[in-house]
Protein backbone atom coordinates (compact mmCIF):
# COMPACT_ATOMS: atom_id res chain seq x y z
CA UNK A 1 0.00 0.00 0.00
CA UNK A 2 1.21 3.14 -1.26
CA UNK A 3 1.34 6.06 1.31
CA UNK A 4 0.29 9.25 0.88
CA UNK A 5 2.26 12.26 2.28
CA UNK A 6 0.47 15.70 2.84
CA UNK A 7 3.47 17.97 3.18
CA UNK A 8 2.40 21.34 5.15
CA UNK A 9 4.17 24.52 5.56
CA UNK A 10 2.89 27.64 7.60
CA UNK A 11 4.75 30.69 7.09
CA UNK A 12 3.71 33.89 9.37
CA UNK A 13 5.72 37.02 10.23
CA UNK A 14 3.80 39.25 13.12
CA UNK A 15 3.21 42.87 11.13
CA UNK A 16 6.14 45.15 10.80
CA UNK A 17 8.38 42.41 12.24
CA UNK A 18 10.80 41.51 9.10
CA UNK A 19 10.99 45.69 8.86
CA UNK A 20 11.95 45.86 12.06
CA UNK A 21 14.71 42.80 12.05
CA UNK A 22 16.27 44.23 8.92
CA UNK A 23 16.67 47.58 10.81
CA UNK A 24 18.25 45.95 14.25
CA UNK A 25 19.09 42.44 12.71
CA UNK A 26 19.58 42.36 9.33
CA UNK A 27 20.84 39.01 9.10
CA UNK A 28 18.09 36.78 10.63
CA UNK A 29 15.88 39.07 8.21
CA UNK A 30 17.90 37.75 5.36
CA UNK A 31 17.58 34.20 6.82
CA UNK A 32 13.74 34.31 7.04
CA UNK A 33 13.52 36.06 3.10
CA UNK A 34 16.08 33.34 1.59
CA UNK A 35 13.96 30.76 3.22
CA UNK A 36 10.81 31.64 1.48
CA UNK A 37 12.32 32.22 -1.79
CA UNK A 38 13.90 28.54 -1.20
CA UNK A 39 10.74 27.39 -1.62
CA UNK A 40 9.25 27.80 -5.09
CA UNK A 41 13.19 27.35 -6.41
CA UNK A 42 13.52 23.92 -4.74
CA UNK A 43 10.47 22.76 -6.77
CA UNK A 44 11.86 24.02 -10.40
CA UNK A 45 11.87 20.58 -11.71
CA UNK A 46 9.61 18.45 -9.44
CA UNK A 47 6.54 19.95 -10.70
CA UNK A 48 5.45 15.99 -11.81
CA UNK A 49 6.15 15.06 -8.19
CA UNK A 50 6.10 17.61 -5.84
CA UNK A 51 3.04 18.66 -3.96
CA UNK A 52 2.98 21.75 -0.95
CA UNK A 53 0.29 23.03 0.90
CA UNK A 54 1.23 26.72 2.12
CA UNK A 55 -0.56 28.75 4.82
CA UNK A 56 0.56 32.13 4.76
CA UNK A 57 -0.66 34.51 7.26
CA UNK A 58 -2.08 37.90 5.89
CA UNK A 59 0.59 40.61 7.53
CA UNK A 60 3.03 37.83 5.84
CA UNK A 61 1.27 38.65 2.69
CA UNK A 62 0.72 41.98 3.49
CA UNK A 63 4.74 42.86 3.63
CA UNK A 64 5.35 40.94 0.71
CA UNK A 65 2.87 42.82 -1.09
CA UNK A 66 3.93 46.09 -0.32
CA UNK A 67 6.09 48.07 -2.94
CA UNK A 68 7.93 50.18 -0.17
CA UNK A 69 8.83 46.77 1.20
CA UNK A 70 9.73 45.29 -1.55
CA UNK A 71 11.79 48.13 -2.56
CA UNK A 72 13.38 47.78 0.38
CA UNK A 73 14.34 44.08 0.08
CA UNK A 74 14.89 44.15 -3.67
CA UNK A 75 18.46 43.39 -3.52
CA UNK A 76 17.80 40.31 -1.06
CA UNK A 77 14.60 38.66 -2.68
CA UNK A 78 12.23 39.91 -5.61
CA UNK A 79 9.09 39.58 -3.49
CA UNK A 80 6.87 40.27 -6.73
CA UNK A 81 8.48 37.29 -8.01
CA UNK A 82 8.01 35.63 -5.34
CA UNK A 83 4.17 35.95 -5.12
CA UNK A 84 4.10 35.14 -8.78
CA UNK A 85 5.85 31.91 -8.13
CA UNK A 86 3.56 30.94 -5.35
CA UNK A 87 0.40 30.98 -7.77
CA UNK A 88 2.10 27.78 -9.48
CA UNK A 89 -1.24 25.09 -8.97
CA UNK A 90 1.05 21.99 -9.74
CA UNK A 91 2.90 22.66 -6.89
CA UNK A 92 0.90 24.54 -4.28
CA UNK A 93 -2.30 24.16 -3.07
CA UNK A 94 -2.92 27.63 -0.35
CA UNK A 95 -4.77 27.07 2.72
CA UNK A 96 -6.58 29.74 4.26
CA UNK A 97 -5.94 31.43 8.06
CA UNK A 98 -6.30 34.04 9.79
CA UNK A 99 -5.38 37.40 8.51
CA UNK A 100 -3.32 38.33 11.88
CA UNK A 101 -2.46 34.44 12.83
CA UNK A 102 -4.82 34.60 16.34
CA UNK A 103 -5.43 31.64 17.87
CA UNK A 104 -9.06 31.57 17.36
CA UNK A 105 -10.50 30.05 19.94
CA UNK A 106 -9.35 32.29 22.56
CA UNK A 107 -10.62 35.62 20.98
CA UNK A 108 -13.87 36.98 21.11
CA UNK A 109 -16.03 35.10 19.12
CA UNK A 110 -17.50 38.31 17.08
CA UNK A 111 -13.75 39.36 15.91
CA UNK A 112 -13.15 35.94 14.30
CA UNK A 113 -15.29 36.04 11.30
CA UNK A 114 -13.23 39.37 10.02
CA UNK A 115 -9.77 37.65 10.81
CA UNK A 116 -11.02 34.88 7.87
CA UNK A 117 -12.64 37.65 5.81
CA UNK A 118 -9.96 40.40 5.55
CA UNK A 119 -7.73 37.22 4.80
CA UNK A 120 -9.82 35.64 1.71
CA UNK A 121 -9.70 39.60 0.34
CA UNK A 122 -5.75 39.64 0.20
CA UNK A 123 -5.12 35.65 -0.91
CA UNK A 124 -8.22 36.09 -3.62
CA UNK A 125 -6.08 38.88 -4.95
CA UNK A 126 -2.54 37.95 -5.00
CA UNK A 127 -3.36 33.77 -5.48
CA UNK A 128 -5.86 34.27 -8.13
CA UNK A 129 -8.05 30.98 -6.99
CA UNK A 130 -11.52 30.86 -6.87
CA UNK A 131 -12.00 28.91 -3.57
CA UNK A 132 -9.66 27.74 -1.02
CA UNK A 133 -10.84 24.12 0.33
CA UNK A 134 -8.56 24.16 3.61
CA UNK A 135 -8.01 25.87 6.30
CA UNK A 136 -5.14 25.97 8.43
CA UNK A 137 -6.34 27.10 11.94
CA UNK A 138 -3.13 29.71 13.26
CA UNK A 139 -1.25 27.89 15.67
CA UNK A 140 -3.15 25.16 14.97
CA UNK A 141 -5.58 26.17 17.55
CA UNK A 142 -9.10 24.72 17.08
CA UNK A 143 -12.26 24.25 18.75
CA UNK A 144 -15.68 22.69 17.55
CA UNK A 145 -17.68 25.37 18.06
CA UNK A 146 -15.25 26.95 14.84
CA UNK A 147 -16.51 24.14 12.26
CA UNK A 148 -19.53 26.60 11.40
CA UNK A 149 -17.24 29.90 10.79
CA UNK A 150 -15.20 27.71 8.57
CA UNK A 151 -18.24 25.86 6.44
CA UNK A 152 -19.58 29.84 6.15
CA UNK A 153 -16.41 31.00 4.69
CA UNK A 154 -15.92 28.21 2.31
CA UNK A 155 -13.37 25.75 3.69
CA UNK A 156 -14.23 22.03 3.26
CA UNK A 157 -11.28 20.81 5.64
CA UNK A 158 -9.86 22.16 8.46
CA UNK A 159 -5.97 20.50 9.80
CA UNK A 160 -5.93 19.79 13.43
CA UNK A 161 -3.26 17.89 15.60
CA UNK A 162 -3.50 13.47 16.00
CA UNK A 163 -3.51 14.79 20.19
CA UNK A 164 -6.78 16.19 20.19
CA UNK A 165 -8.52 13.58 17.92
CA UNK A 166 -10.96 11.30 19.65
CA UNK A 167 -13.05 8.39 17.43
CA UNK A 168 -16.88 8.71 17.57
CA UNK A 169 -17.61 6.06 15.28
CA UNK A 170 -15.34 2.80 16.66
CA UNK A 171 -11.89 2.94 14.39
CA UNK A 172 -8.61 1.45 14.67
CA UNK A 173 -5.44 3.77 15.73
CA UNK A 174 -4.05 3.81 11.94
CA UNK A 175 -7.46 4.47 10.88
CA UNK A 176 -8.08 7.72 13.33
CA UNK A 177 -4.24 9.36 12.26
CA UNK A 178 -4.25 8.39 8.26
CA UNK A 179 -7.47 8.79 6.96
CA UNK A 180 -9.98 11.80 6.53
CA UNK A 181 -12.76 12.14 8.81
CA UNK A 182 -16.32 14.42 9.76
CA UNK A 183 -16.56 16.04 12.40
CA UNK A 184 -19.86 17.76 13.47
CA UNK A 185 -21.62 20.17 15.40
CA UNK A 186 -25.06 21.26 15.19
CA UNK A 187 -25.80 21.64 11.84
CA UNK A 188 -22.65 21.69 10.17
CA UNK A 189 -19.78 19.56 9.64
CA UNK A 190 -16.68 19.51 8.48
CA UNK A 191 -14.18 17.00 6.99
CA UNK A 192 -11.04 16.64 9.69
CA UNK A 193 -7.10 16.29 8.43
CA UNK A 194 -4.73 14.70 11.29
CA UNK A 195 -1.20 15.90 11.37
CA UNK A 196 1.19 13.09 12.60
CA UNK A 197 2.85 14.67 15.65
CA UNK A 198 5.23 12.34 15.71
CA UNK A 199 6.66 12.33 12.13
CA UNK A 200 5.90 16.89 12.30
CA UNK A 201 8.06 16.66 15.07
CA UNK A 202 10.87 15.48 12.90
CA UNK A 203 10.33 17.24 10.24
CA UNK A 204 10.63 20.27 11.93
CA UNK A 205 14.22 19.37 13.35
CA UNK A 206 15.27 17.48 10.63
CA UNK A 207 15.46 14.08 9.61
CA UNK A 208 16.94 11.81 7.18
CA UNK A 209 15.36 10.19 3.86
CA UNK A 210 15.91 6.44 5.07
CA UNK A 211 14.66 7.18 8.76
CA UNK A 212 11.35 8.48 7.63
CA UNK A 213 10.50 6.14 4.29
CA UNK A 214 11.06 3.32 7.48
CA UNK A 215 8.77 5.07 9.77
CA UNK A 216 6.03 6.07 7.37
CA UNK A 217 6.11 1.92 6.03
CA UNK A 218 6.06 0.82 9.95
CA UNK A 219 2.88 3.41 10.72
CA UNK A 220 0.83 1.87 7.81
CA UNK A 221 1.79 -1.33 7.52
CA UNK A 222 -1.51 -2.62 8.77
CA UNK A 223 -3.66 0.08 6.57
CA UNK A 224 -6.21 -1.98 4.80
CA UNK A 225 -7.26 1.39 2.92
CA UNK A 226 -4.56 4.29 1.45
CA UNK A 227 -2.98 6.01 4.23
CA UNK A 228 -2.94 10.23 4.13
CA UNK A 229 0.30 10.82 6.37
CA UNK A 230 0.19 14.37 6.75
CA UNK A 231 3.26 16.66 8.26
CA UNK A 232 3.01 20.14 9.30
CA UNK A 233 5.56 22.75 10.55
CA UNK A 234 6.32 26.28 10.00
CA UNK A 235 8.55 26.88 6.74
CA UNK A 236 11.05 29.40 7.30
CA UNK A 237 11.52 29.24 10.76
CA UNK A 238 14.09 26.97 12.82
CA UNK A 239 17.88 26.38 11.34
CA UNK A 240 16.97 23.26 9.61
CA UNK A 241 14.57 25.65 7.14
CA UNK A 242 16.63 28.68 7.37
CA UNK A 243 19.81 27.38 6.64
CA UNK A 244 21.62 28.47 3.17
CA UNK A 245 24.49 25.82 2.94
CA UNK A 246 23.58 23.09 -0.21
CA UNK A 247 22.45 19.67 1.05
CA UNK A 248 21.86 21.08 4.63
CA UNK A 249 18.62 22.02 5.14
CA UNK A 250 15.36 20.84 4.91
CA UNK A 251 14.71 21.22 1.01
CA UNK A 252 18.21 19.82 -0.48
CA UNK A 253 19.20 17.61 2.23
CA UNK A 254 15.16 15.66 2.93
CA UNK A 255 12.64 16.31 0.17
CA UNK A 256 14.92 16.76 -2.95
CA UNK A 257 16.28 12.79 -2.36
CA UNK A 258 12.68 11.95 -1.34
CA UNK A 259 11.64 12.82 -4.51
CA UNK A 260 14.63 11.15 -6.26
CA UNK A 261 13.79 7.95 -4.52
CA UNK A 262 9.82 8.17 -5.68
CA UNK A 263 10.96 9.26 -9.55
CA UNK A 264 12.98 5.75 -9.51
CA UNK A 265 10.03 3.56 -7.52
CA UNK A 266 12.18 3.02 -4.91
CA UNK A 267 9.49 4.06 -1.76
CA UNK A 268 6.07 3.62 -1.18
CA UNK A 269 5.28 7.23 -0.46
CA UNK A 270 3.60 9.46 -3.25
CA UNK A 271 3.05 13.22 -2.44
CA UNK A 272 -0.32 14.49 -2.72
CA UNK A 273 -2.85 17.62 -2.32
CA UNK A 274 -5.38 16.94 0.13
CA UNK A 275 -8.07 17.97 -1.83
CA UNK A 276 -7.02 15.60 -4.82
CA UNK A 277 -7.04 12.47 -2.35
CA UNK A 278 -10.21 13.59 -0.63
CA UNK A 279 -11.71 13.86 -4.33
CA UNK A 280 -10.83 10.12 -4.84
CA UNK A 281 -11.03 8.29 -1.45
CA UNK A 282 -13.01 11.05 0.72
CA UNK A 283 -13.49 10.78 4.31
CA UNK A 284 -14.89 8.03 6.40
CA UNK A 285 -16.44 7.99 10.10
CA UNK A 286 -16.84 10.61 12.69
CA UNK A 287 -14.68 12.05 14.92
CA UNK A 288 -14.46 14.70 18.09
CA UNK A 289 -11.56 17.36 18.36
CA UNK A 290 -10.68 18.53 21.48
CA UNK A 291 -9.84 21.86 22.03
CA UNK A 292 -5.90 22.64 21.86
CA UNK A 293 -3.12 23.53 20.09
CA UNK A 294 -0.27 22.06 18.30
CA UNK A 295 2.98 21.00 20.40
CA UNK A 296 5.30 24.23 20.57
CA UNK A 297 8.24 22.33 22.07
CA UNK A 298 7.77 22.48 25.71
CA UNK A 299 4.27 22.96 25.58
CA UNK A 300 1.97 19.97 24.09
CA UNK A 301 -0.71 22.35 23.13
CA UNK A 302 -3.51 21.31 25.30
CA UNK A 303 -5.29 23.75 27.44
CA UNK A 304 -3.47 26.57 25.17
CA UNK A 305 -1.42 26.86 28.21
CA UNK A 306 1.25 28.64 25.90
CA UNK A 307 -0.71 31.46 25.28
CA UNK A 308 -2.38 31.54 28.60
CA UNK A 309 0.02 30.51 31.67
CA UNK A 310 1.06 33.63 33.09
CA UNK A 311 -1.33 36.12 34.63
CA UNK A 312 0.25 39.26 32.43
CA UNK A 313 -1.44 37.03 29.55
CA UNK A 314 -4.67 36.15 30.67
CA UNK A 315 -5.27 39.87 31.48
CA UNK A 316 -4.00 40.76 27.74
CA UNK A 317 -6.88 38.27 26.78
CA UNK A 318 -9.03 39.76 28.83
CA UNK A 319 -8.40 42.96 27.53
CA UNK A 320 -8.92 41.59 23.94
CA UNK A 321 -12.67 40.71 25.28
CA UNK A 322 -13.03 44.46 27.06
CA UNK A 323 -12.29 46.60 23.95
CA UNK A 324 -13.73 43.97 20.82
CA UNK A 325 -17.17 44.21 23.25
CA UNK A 326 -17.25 48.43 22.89
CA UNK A 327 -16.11 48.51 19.41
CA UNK A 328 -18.70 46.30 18.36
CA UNK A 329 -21.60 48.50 20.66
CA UNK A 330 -20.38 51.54 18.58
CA UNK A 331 -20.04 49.88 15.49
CA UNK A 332 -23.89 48.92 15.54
CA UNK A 333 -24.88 52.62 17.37
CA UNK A 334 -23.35 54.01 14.13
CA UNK A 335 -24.94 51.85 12.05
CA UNK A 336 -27.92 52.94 13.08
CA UNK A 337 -27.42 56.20 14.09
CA UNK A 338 -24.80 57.67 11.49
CA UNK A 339 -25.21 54.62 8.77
CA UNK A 340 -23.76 57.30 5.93
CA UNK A 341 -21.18 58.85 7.94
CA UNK A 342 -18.40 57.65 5.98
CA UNK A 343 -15.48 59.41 8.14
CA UNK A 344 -16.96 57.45 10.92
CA UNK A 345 -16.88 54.45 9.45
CA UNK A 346 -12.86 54.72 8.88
CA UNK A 347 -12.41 55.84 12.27
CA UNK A 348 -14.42 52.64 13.39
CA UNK A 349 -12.00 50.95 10.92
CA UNK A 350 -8.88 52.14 12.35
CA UNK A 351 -9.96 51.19 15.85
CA UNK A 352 -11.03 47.49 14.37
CA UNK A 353 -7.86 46.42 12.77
CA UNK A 354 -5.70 47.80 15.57
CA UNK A 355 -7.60 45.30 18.19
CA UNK A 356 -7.10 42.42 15.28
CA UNK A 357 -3.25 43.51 15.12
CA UNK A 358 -3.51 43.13 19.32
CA UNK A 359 -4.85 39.17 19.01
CA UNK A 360 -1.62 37.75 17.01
CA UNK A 361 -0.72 34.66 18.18
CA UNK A 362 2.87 35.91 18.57
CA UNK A 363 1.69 38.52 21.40
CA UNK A 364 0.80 36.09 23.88
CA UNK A 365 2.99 32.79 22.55
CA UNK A 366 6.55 34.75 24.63
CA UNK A 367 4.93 33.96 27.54
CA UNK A 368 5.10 38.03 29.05
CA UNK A 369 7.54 39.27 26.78
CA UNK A 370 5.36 40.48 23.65
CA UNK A 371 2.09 41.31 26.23
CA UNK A 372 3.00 44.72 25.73
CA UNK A 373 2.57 44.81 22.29
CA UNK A 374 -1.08 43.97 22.21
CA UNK A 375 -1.71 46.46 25.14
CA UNK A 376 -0.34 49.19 22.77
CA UNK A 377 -2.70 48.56 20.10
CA UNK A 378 -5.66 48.16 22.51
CA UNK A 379 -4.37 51.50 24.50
CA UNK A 380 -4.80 53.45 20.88
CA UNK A 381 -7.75 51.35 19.70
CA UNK A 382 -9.32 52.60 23.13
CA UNK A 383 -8.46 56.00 23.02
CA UNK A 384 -10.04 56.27 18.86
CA UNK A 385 -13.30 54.36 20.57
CA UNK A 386 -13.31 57.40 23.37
CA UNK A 387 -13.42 59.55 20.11
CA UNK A 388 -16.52 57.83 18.97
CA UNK A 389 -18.32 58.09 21.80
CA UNK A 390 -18.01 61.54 21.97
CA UNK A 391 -18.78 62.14 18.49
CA UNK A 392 -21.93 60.27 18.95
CA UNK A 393 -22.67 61.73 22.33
CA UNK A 394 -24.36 60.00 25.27
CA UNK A 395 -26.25 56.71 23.94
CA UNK A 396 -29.92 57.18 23.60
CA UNK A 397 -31.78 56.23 26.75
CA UNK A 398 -34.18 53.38 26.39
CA UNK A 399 -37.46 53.92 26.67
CA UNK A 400 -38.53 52.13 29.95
CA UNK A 401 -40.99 49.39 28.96
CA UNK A 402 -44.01 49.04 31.15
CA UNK A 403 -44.11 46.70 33.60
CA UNK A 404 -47.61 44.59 32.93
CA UNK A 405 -50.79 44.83 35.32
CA UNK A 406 -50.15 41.87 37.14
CA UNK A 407 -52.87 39.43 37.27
CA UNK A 408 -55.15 38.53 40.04
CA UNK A 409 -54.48 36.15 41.70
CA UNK A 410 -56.97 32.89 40.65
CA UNK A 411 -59.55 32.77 42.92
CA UNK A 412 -60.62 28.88 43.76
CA UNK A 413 -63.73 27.63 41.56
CA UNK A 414 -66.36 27.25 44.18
CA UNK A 415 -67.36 23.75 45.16
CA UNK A 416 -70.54 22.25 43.30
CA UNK A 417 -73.31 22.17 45.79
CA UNK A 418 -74.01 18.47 46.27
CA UNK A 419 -76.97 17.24 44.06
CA UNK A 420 -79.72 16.05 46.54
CA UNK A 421 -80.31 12.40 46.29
CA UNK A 422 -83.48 11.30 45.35
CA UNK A 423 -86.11 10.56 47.61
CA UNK A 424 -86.30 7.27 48.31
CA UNK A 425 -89.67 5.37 46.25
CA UNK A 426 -91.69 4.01 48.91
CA UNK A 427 -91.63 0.56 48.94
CA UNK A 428 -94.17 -1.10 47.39
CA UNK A 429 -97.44 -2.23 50.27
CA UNK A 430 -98.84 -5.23 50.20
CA UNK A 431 -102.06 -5.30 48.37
CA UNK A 432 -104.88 -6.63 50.82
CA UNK A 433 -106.34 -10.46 50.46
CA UNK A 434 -109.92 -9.69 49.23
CA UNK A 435 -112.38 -10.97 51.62
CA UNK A 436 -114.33 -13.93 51.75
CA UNK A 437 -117.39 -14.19 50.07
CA UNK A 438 -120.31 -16.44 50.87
CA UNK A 439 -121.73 -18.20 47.63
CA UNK A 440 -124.37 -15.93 46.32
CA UNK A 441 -123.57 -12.79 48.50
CA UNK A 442 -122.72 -9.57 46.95
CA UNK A 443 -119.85 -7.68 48.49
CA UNK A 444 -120.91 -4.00 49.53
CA UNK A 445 -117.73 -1.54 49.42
CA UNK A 446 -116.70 0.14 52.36
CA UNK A 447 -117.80 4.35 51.85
């Protein structure tokens, strides 16, 4: 049985931050650019074998996009180029994300459908694809209740960590890590990709050609169906990505020999989109997804303890839920009270992205160190919402609504008066023995 392999790459820089490293450290800035330009040039010639799934996160694509950024970086990488190179269907399929890379289930739930929206805008317009069928969730974070935001923005799969997987419908262990699934709630449902921990783990850190065609035959040996062994790390961060030197990194060193070895039939491993092998094989039983996070090296994701252990960072969430629940209040008062005020409607605008900017993942993963970043966009989304309010002036006072007559109290139905019984009949008397008669005599009745 022929396996499978789903390779997956994420690839997020938190806004402003390659500008920033190539002003106070221009080499790692290099490092990160070289690394995504590795990518689409390790493929020239592979375009028969070689299948990527890319996540990029909007600011990512947001910087590359930029002309006075790529003006900037001309000399390093041709970020136009780039872009261009990344359209290339044979060997990428893009999976959608969140615009600022939050992990979405520990925002407020009313900011999360413009994180997916704002970034379908920018990947519609520099990928030039109709649809995007996956989704990779930013950090890998996922929750059930997120399966209907993701159905209502498109996505027919969603990636999500083999930790967090538990079978609904009975299935073997090979069966719940290598094979499509559907996972439901309420109404909607959505087909389920596993990453392989294990093998990501690996990959990330690098690993040799004859170590993981062993491994991946060992896993699916006893697969009675074709496996889907699916790996997913970040792309361009880490030495084993990042590093420039020929036959040392993860491209020229793992996947370039990998594909040698396939292109001669010497391993059972085939590289695949997800799409095309849900297209033939599709997805079978039903699983549950717990809530969590991928593994972030001494942190195994569960709980989203990363983001969340220290008290500095639960209060930066909690922030996050303070200032997303007035700028949504003032967002619907204008709507109805100033619906053509268009100057108010970028002012809402520039409060709204700076609380998006303030829920990146990155801002809460240093444990304390990058708190302070969110605060700063909440502190001037907060004071452009004080703004508002004065703009608008004090918020219409409610009509008290009358409190109803209340309702006597019920009075107990008065007892039926008891029927009278019926007099008894009289019993019937005794009807008297007629007198003798003598023969002949005539009976005279009594006056």
């Amino acid at each position: 049985m022929i396996a499978q392999h789903a390779l997956v790459l994420n690839l997020h820089q938190p806004s402003g931050n390659l500008d920033d490293l190539l002003t106070h450290n221009e080499w790692e800035a290099k490092e990160i650019l070289y690394a995504l330009d590795r990518i689409p040039r390790s493929l020239w010639g592979y375009e028969d074998l070689a299948r990527v799934h890319l996540s990029l996160s909007g600011t990512l694509l947001e910087a590359l996009s930029n002309p006075d950024f790529q003006r900037r970086v001309y000399g390093i990488v041709d970020c136009g180029t780039l872009l261009w190179r990344l359209q290339n269907h044979d060997l990428f399929e893009i999976v959608g994300t969140g615009y600022y890379h939050p992990v979405l289930p520990l925002i407020p739930e009313a900011d999360r459908p413009e994180h997916l929206h704002r970034w379908l805008g920018i990947a519609h317009h520099l990928f030039w694809r109709p649809r995007f069928d996956g989704f990779w969730p930013p950090e890998m974070g996922f929750a059930m209740e997120l399966i209907p935001l993701l159905r209502a923005h498109g996505y027919r799969y969603v990636l999500v960590d083999s930790e967090h997987v538990e079978a609904v419908t009975p299935m073997s262990w090979q069966e719940l890590r290598y094979r499509p699934h559907i996972a439901r709630y309420g109404k909607d449902e959505i087909i389920v990709v596993v990453r392989d921990r294990d093998l990501s783990n690996a990959q990330e850190s690098g690993m040799e050609v004859d170590w993981f065609q062993s491994e991946v035959a060992e896993r699916t040996r006893w697969c009675d169906f074709p496996p889907l062994v699916t790996t997913c790390t970040d792309g361009e961060n880490g030495g084993w990505f990042r590093n420039t030197t020929e036959g040392a990194n993860f491209w020229t060193a793992f996947y370039h020999p990998l594909l040698e070895r396939i292109r001669a039939g010497k391993v059972g491993i085939s590289p695949t989109f997800i799409s095309d092998y849900l297209k033939v094989h599709g997805a079978q039983g039903e699983v549950r997804v717990n809530a969590g996070a991928w593994n972030t090296g001494w942190h195994d994701g569960r709980g989203f303890g990363q983001w969340t252990g220290s008290q500095a960072q639960k209060d930066g969430l909690a922030a996050l839920a303070e200032v997303s629940a007035a700028l949504h209040a003032l967002q619907r008062r204008a709507a109805t009270e100033r619906p053509d005020d268009g100057e108010l409607a970028a002012t809402l605008e520039s409060a709204l992205w700076r609380l998006l900017r303030a829920e990146t993942s990155c801002n809460f993963y240093w444990g304390e160190d990058w708190v302070p970043r969110s605060t700063a966009d909440l502190n001037v989304s907060r004071e452009v919402l004080a703004q508002i309010e004065a703009r608008l002036g004090p918020a219409p006072e409610l009509e008290p609504i009358p409190e109803p007559e209340p309702e006597p109290a019920p009075q107990p139905e008065p007892e039926p008066e008891p029927e009278p019984e019926p007099e008894p009949e009289p019993e019937p008397q005794p009807e008297p023995e007629p007198k003798p008669t003598l023969p002949g005599s005539i009976e005279v009745p009594t006056p």
